[in-house]
PDB file of N, CA and C in Angstrom:
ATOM      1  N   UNK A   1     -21.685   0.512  36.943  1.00  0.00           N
ATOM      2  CA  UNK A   1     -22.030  -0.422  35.884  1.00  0.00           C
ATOM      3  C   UNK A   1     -21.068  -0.214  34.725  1.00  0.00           C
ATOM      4  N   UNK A   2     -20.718  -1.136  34.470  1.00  0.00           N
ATOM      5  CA  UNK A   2     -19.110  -0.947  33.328  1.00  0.00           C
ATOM      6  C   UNK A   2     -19.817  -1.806  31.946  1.00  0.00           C
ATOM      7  N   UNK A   3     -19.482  -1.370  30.937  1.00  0.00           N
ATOM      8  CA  UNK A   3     -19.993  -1.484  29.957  1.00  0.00           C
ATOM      9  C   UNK A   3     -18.991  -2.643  29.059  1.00  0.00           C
ATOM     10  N   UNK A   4     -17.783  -2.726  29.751  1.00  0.00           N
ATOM     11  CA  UNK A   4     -16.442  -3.586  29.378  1.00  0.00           C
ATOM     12  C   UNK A   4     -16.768  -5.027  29.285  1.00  0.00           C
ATOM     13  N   UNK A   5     -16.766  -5.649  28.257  1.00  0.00           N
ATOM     14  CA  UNK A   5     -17.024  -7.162  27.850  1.00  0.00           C
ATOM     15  C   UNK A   5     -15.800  -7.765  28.653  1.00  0.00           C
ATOM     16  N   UNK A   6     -16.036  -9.089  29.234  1.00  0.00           N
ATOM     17  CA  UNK A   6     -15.267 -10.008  29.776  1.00  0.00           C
ATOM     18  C   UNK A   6     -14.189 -10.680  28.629  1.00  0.00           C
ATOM     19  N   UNK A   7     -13.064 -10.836  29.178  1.00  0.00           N
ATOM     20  CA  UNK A   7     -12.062 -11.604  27.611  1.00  0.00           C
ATOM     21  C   UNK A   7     -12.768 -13.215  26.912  1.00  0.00           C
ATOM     22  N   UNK A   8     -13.998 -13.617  27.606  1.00  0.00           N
ATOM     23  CA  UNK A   8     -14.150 -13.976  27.127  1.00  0.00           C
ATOM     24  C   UNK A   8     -15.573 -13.940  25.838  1.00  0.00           C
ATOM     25  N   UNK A   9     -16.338 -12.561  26.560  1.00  0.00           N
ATOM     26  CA  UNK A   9     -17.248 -12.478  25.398  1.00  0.00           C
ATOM     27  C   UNK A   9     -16.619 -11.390  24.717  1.00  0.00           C
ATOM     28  N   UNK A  10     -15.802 -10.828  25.051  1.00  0.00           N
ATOM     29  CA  UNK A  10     -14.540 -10.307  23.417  1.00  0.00           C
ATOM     30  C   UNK A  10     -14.673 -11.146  22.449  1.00  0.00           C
ATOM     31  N   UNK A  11     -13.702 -12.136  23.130  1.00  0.00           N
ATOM     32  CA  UNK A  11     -13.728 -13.084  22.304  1.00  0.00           C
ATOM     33  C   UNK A  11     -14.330 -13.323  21.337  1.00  0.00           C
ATOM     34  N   UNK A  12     -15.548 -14.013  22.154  1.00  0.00           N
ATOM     35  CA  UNK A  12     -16.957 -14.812  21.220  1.00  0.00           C
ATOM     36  C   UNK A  12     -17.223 -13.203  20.134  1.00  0.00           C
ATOM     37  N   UNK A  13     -17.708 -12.156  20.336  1.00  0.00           N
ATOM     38  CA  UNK A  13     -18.414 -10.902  19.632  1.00  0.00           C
ATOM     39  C   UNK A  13     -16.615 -10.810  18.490  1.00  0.00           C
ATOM     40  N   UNK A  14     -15.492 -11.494  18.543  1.00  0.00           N
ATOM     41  CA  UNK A  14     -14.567 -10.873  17.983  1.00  0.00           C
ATOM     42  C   UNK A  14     -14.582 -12.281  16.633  1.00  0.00           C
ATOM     43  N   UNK A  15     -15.130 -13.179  17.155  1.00  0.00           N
ATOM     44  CA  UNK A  15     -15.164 -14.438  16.313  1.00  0.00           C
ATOM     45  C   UNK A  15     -16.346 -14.416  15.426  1.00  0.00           C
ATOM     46  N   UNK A  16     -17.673 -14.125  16.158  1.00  0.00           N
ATOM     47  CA  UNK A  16     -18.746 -13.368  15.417  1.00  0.00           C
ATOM     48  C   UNK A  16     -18.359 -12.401  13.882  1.00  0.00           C
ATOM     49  N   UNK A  17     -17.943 -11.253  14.328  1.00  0.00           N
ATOM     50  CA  UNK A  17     -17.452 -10.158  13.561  1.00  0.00           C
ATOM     51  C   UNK A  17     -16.493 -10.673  12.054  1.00  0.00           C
ATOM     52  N   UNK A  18     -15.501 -11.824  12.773  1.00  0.00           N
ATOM     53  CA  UNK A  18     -14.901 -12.490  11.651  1.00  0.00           C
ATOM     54  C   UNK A  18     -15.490 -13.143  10.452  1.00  0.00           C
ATOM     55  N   UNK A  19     -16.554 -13.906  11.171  1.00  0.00           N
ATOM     56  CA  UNK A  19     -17.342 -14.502  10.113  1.00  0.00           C
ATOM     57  C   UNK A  19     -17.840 -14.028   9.585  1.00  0.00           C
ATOM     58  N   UNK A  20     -18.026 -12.232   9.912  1.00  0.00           N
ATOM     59  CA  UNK A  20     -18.617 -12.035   9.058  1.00  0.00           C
ATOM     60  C   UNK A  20     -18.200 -10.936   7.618  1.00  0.00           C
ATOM     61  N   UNK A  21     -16.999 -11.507   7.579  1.00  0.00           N
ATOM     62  CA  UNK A  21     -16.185 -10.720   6.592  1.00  0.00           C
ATOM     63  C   UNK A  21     -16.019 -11.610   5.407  1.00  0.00           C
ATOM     64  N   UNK A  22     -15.646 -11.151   4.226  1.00  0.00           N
ATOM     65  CA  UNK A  22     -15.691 -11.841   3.167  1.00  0.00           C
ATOM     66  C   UNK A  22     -14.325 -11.792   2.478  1.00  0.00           C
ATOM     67  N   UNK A  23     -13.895 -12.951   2.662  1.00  0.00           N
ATOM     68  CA  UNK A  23     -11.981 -13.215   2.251  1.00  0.00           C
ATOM     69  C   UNK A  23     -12.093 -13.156   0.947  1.00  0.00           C
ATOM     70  N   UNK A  24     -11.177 -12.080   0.458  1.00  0.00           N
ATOM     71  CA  UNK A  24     -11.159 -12.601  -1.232  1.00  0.00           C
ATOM     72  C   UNK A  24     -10.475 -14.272  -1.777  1.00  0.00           C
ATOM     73  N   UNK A  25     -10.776 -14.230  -2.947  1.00  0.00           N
ATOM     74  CA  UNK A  25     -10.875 -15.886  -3.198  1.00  0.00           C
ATOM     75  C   UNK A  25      -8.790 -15.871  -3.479  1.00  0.00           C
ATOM     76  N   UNK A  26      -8.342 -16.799  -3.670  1.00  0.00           N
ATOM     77  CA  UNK A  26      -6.357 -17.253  -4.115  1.00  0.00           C
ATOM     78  C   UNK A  26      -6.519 -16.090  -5.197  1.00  0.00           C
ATOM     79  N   UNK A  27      -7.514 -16.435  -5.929  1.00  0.00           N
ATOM     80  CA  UNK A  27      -7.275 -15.804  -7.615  1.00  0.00           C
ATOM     81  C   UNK A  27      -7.451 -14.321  -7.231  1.00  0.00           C
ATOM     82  N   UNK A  28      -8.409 -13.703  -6.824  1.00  0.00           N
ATOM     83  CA  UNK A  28      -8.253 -12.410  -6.301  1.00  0.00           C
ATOM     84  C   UNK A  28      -7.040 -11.267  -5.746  1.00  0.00           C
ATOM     85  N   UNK A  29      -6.484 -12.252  -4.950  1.00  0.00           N
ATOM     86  CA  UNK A  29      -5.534 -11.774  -4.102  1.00  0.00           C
ATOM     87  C   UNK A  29      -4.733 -11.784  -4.659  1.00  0.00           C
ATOM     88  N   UNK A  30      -4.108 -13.078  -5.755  1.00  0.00           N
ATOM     89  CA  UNK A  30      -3.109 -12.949  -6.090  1.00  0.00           C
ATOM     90  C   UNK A  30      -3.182 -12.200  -7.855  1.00  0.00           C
ATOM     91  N   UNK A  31      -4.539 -11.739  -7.947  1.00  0.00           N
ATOM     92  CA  UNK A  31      -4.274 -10.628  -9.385  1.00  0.00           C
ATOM     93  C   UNK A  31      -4.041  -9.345  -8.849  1.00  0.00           C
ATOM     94  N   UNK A  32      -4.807  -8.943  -7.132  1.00  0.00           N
ATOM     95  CA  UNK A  32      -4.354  -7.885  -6.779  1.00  0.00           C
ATOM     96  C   UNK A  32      -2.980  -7.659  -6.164  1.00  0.00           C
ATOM     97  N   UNK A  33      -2.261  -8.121  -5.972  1.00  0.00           N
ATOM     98  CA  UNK A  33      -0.773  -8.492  -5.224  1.00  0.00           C
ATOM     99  C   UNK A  33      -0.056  -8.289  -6.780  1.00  0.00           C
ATOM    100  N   UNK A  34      -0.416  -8.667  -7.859  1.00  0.00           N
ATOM    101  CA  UNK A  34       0.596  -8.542  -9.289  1.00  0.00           C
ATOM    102  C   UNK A  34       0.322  -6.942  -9.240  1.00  0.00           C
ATOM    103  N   UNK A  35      -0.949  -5.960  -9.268  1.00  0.00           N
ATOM    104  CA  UNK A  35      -1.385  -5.001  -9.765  1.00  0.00           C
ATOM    105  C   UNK A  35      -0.438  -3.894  -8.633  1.00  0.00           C
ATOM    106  N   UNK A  36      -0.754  -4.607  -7.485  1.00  0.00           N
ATOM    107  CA  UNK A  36       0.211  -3.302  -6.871  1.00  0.00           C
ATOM    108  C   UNK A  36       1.218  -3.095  -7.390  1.00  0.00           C
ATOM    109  N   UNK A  37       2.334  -4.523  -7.612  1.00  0.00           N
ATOM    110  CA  UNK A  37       3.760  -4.875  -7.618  1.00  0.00           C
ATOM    111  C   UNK A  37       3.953  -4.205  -8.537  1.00  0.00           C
ATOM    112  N   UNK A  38       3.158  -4.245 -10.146  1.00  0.00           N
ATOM    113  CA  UNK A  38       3.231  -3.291 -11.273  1.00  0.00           C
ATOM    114  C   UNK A  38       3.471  -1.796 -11.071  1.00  0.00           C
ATOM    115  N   UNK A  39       2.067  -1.441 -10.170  1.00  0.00           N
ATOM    116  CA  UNK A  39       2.154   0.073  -9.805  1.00  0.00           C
ATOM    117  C   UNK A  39       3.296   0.474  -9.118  1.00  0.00           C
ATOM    118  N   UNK A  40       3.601  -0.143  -8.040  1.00  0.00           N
ATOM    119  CA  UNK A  40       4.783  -0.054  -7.511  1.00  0.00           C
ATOM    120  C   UNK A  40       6.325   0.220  -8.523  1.00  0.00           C
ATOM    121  N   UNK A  41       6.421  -0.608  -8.992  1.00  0.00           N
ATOM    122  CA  UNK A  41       7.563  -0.447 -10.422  1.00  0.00           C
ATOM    123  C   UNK A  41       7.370   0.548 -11.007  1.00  0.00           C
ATOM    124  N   UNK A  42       6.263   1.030 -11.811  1.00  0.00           N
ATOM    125  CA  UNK A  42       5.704   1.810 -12.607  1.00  0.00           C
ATOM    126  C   UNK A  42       5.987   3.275 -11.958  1.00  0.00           C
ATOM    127  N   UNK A  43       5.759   3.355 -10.694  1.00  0.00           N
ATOM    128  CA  UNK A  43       5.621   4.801 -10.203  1.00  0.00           C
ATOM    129  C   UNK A  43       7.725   4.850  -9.601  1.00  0.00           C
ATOM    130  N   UNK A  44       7.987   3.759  -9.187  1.00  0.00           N
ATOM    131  CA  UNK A  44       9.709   3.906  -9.255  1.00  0.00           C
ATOM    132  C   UNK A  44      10.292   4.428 -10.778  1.00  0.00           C
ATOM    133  N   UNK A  45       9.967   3.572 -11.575  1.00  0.00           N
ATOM    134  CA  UNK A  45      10.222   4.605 -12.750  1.00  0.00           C
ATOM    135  C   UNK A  45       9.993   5.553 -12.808  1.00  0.00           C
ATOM    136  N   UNK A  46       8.765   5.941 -13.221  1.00  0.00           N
ATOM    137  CA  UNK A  46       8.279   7.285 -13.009  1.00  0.00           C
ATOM    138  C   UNK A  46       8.953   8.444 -12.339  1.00  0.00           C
ATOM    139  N   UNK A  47       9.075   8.514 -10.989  1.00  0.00           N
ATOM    140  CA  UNK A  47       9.946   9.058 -10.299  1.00  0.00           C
ATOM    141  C   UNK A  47      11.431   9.126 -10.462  1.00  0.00           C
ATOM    142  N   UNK A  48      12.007   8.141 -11.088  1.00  0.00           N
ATOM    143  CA  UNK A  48      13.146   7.885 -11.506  1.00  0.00           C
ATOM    144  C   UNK A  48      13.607   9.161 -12.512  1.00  0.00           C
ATOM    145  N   UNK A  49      12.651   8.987 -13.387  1.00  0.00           N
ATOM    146  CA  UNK A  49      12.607   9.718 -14.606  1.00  0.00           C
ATOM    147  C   UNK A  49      12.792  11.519 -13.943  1.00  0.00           C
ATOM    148  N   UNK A  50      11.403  11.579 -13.285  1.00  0.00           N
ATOM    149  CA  UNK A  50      11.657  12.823 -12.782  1.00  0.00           C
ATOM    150  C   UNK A  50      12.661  13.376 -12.242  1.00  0.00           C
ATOM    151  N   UNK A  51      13.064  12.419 -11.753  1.00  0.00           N
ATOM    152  CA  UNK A  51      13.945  13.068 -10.790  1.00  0.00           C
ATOM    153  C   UNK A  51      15.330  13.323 -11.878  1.00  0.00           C
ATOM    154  N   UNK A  52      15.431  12.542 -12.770  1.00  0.00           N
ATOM    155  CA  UNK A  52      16.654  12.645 -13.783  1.00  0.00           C
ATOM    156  C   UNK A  52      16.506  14.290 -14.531  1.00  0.00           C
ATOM    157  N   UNK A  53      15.020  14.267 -15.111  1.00  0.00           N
ATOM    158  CA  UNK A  53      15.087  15.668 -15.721  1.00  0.00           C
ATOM    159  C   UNK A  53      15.142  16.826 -14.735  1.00  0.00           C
ATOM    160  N   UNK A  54      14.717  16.735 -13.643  1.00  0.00           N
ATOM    161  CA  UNK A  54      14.841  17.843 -12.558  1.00  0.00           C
ATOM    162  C   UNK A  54      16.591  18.083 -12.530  1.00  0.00           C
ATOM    163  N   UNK A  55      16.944  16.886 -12.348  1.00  0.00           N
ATOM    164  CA  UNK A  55      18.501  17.376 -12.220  1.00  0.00           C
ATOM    165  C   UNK A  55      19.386  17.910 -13.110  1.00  0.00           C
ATOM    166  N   UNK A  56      18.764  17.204 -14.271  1.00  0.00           N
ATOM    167  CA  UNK A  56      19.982  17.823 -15.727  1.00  0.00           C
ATOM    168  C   UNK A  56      19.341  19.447 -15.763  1.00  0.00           C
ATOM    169  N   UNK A  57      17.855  19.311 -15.464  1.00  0.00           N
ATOM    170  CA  UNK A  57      17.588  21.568 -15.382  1.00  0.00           C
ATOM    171  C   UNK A  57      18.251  21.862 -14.432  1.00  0.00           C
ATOM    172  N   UNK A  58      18.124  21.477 -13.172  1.00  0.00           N
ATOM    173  CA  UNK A  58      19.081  22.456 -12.309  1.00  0.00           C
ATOM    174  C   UNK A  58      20.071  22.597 -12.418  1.00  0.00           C
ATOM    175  N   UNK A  59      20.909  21.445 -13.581  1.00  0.00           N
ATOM    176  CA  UNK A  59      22.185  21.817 -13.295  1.00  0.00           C
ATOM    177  C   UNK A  59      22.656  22.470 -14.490  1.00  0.00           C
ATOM    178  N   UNK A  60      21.703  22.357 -15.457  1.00  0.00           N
ATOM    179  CA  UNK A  60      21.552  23.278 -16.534  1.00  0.00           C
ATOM    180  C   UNK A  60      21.779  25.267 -16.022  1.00  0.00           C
ATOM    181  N   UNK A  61      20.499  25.034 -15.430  1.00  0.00           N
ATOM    182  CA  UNK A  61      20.026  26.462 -14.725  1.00  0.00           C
ATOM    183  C   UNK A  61      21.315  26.967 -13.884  1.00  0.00           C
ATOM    184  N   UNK A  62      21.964  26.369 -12.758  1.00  0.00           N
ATOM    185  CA  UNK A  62      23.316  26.209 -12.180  1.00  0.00           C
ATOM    186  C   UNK A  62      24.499  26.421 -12.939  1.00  0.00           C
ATOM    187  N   UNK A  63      24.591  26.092 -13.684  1.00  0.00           N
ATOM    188  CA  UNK A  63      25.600  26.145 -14.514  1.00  0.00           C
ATOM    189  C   UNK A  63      26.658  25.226 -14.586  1.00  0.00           C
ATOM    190  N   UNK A  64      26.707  23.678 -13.881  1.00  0.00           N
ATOM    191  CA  UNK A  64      27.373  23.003 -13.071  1.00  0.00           C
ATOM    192  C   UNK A  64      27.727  21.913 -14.093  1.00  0.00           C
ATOM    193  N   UNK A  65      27.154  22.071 -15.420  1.00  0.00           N
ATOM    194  CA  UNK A  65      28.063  20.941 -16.420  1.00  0.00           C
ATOM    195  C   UNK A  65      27.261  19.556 -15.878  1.00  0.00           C
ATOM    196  N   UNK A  66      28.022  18.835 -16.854  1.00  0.00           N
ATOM    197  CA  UNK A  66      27.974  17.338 -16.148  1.00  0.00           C
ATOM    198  C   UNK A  66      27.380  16.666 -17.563  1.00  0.00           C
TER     199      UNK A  66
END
C-alpha cells in the first residue's frame, strides 16, 4: 500500500495549498523590495568603510606607507 498521490491529486492538494496563501498586496511588495535595496546599499557601505579602516591599520601596523 503506497501512500504516493497520483500527479494528478498532487496536483489538485498543490492548487488547494495555493489558495491558501496570502499574496502581499503591489503596495506591499513594492515598499518591501525599496527596504531591502536600501539595506542592501547601506550594509555595501558599511562594509566598504570597514574594510577601508582595517586596511589603513594594517598597513599602519605593517609599516607599508601608502
Amino acid at each position: 500500500m503506497s501512500s504516493r498521490a497520483t500527479p494528478i491529486e498532487f496536483l489538485r492538494q498543490v492548487r488547494q495549498e495555493v489558495s491558501k496563501v496570502t499574496w502581499p498586496s503591489r503596495r506591499e511588495t513594492i515598499t518591501s523590495t525599496i527596504m531591502v535595496i536600501l539595506m542592501v546599499v547601506f550594509m555595501a557601505l558599511f562594509f566598504l568603510m570597514v574594510d577601508q579602516v582595517l586596511s589603513i591599520g594594517i598597513r599602519a601596523v605593517l609599516g607599508l606607507g601608502g
